[in-house]
C-alpha atoms as a PDB file:
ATOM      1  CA  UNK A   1     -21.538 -51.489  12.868  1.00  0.00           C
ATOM      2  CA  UNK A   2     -19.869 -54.099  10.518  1.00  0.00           C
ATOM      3  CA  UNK A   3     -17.108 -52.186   7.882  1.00  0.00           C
ATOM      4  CA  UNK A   4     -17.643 -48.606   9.689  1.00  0.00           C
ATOM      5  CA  UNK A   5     -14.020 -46.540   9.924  1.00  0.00           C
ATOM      6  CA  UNK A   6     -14.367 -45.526  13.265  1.00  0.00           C
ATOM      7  CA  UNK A   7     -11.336 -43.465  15.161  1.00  0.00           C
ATOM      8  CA  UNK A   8     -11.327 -42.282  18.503  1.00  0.00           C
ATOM      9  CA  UNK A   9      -9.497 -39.181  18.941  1.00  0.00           C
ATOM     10  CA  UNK A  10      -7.638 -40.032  22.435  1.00  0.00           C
ATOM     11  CA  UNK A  11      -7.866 -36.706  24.848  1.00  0.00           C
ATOM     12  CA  UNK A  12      -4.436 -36.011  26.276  1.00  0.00           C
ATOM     13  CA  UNK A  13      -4.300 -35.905  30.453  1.00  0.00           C
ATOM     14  CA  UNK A  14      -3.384 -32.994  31.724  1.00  0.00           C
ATOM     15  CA  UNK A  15       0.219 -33.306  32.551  1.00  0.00           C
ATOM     16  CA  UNK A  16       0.846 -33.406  36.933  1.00  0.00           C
ATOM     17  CA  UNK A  17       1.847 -30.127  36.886  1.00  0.00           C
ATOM     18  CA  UNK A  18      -1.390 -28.605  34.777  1.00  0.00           C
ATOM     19  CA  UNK A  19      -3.336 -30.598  37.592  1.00  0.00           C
ATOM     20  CA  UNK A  20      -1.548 -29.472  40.901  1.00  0.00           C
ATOM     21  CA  UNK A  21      -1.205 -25.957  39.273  1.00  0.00           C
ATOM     22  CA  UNK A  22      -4.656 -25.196  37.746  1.00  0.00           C
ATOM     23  CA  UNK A  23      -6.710 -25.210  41.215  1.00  0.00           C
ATOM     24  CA  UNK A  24      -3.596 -22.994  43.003  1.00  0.00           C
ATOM     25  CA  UNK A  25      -3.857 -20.605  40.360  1.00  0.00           C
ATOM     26  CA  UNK A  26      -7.774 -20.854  41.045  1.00  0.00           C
ATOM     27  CA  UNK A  27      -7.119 -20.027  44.589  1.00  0.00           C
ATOM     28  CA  UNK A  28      -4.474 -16.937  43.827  1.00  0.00           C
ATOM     29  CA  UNK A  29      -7.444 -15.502  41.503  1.00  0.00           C
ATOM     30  CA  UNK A  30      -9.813 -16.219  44.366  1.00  0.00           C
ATOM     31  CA  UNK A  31      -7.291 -14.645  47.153  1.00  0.00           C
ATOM     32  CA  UNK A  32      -6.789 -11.650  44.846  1.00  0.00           C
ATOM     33  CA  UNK A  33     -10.261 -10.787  44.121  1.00  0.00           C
ATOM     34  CA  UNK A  34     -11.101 -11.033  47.985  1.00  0.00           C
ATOM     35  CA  UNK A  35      -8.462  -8.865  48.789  1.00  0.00           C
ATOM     36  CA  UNK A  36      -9.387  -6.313  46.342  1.00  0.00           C
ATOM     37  CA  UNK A  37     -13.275  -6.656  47.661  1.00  0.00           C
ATOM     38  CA  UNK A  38     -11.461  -5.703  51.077  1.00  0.00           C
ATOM     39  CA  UNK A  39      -9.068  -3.145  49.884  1.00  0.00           C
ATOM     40  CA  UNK A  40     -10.144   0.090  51.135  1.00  0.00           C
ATOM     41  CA  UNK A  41      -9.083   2.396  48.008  1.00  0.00           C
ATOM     42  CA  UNK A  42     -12.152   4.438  46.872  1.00  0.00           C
ATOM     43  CA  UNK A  43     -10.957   5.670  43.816  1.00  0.00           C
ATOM     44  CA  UNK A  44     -10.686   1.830  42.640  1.00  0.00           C
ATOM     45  CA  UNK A  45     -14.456   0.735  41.634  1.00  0.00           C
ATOM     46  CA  UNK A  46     -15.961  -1.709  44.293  1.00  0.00           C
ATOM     47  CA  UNK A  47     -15.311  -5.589  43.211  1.00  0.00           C
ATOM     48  CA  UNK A  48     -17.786  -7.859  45.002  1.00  0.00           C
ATOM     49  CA  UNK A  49     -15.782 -10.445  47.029  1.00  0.00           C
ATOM     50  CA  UNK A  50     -16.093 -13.949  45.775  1.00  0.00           C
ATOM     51  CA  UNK A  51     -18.597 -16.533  47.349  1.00  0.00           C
ATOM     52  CA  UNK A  52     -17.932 -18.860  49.932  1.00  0.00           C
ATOM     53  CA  UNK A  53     -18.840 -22.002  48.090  1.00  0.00           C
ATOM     54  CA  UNK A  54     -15.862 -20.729  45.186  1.00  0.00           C
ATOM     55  CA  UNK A  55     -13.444 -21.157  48.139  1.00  0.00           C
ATOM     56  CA  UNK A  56     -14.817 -24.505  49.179  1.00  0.00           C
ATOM     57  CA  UNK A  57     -15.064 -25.600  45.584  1.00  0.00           C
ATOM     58  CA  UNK A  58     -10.860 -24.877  45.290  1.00  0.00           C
ATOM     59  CA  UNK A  59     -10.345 -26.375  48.284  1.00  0.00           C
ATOM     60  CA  UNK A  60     -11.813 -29.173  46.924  1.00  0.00           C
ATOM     61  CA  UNK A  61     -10.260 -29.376  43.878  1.00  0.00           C
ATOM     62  CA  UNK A  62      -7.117 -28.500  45.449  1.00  0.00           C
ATOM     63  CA  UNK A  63      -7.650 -31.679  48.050  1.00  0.00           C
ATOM     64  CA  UNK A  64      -8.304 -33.942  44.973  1.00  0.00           C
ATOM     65  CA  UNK A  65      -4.683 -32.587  43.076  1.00  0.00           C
ATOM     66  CA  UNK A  66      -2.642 -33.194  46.092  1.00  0.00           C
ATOM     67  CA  UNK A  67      -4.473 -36.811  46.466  1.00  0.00           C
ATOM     68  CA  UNK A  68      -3.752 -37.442  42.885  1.00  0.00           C
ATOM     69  CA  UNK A  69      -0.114 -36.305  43.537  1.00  0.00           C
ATOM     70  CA  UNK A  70       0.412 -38.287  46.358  1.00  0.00           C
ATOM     71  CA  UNK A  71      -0.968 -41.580  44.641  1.00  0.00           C
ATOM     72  CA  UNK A  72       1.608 -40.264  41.543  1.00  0.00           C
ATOM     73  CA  UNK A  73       4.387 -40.209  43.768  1.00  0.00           C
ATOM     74  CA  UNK A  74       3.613 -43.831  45.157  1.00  0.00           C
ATOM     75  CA  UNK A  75       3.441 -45.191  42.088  1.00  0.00           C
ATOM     76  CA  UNK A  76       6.450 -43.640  41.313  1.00  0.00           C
ATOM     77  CA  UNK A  77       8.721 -44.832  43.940  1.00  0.00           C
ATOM     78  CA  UNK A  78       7.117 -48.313  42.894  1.00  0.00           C
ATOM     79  CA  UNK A  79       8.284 -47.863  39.404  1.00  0.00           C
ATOM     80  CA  UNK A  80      11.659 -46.750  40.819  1.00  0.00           C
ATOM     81  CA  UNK A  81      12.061 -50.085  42.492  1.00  0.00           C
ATOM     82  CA  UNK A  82      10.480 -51.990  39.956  1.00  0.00           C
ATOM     83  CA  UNK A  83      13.688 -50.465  37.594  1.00  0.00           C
ATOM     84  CA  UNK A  84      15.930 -51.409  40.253  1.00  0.00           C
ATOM     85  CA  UNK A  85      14.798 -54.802  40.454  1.00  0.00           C
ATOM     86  CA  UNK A  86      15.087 -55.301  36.830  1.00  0.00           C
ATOM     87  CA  UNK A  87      18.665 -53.721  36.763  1.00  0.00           C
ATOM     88  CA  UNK A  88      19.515 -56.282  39.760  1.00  0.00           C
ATOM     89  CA  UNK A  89      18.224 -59.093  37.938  1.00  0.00           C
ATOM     90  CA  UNK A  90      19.849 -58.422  34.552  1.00  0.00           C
ATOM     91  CA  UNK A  91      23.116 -58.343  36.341  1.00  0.00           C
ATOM     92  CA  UNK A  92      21.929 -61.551  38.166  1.00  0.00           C
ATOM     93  CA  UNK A  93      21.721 -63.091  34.500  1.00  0.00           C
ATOM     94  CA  UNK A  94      25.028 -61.613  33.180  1.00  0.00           C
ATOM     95  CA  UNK A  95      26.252 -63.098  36.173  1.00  0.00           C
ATOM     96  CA  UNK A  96      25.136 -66.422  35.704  1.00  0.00           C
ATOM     97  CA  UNK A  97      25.314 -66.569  31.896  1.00  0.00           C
ATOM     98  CA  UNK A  98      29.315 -65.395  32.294  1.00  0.00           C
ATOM     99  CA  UNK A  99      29.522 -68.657  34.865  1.00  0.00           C
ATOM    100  CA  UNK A 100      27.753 -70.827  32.372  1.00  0.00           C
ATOM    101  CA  UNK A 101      30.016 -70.020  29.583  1.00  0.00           C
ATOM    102  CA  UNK A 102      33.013 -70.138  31.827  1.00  0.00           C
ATOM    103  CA  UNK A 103      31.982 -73.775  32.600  1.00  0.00           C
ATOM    104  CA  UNK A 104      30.861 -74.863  28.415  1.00  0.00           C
ATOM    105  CA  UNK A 105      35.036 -73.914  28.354  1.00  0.00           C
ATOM    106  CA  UNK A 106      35.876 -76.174  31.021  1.00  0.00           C
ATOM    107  CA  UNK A 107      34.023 -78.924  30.122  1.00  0.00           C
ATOM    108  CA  UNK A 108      34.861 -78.022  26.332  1.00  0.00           C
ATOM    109  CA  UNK A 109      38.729 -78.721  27.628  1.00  0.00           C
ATOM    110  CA  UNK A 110      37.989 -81.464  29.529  1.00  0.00           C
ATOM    111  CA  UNK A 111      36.341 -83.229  26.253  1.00  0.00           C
ATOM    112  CA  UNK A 112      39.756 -81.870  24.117  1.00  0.00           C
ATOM    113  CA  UNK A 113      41.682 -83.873  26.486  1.00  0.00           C
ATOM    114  CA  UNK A 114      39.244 -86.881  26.998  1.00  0.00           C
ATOM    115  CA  UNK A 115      39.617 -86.819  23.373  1.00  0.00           C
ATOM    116  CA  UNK A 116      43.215 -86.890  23.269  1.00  0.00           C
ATOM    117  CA  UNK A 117      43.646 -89.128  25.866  1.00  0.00           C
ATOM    118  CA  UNK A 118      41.518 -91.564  24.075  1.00  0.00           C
ATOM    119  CA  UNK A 119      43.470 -91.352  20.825  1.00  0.00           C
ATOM    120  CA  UNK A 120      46.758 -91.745  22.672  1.00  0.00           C
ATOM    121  CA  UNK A 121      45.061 -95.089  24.160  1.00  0.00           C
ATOM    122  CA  UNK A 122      44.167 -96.237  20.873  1.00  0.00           C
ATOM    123  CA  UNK A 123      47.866 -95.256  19.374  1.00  0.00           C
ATOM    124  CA  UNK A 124      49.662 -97.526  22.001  1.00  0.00           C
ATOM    125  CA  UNK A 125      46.996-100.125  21.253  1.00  0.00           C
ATOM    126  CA  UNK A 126      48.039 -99.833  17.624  1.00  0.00           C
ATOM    127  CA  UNK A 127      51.351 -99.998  18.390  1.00  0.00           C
ATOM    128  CA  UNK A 128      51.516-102.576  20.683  1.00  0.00           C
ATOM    129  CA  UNK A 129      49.146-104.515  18.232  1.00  0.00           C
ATOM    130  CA  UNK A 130      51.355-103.635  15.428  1.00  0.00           C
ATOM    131  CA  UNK A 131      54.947-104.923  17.346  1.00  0.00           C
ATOM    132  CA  UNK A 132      53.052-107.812  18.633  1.00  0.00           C
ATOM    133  CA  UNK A 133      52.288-109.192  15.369  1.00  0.00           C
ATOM    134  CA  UNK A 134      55.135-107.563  13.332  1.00  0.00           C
ATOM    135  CA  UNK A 135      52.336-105.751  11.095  1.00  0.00           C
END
């Protein structure tokens, strides 16, 4: 629609952590209430053990945190060299822009002196023009 205020409220990801933690925390739940459907104690009431398609279903979504992990941690190291590279090529350019002002000096000098060396020449031109002519 033309001149319709629209704003998308952006959903934060769940931070690595929350991801690799929620479906092991799944799994502990799982684990405990199995071993409590197990747990011969009489005087504690009888909990139904969870169903074998709740296991599978954490495995699952444990499988899927560890991939996403994994492909985090590539990334990452690719990142790490990525900063690396950068931090090697800035002191590339110091480098070379420390060499390239090094040489606008030199050349800078050599012009000072082509310079004076040019109004030296045109002095003893004078001068010999000057005692040549008695001007």
């Amino acid at each position: 629609m033309v001149g319709t205020n629209t704003t998308a409220t952006a959903i934060p990801k769940p931070s690595m952590s929350d991801r690799l933690l929620k479906p092991i925390e799944e799994f502990q739940r799982l684990s405990q209430a199995l071993f409590l459907s197990l747990s011969g104690d009489q005087t504690a009431r009888r909990v139904p053990p969870p169903s074998v398609s709740s296991f599978i279903e954490c495995d699952a979504e444990i499988s899927r945190a560890l991939d996403i992990a994994r492909t985090h941690q590539i990334k990452q190291r690719k990142i790490e060299g990525l900063k690396q590279e950068i931090l090697d090529l800035n002191a590339q350019w110091r480098h070379i822009c420390s060499e390239l002002e090094a040489g606008k000096q030199e050349l800078e000098n050599m012009i000072k002196e082509g310079d004076e060396r040019i109004e030296s020449i045109e002095k003893a031109k004078y001068g010999r023009f000057t005692s040549m002519y008695g001007i």
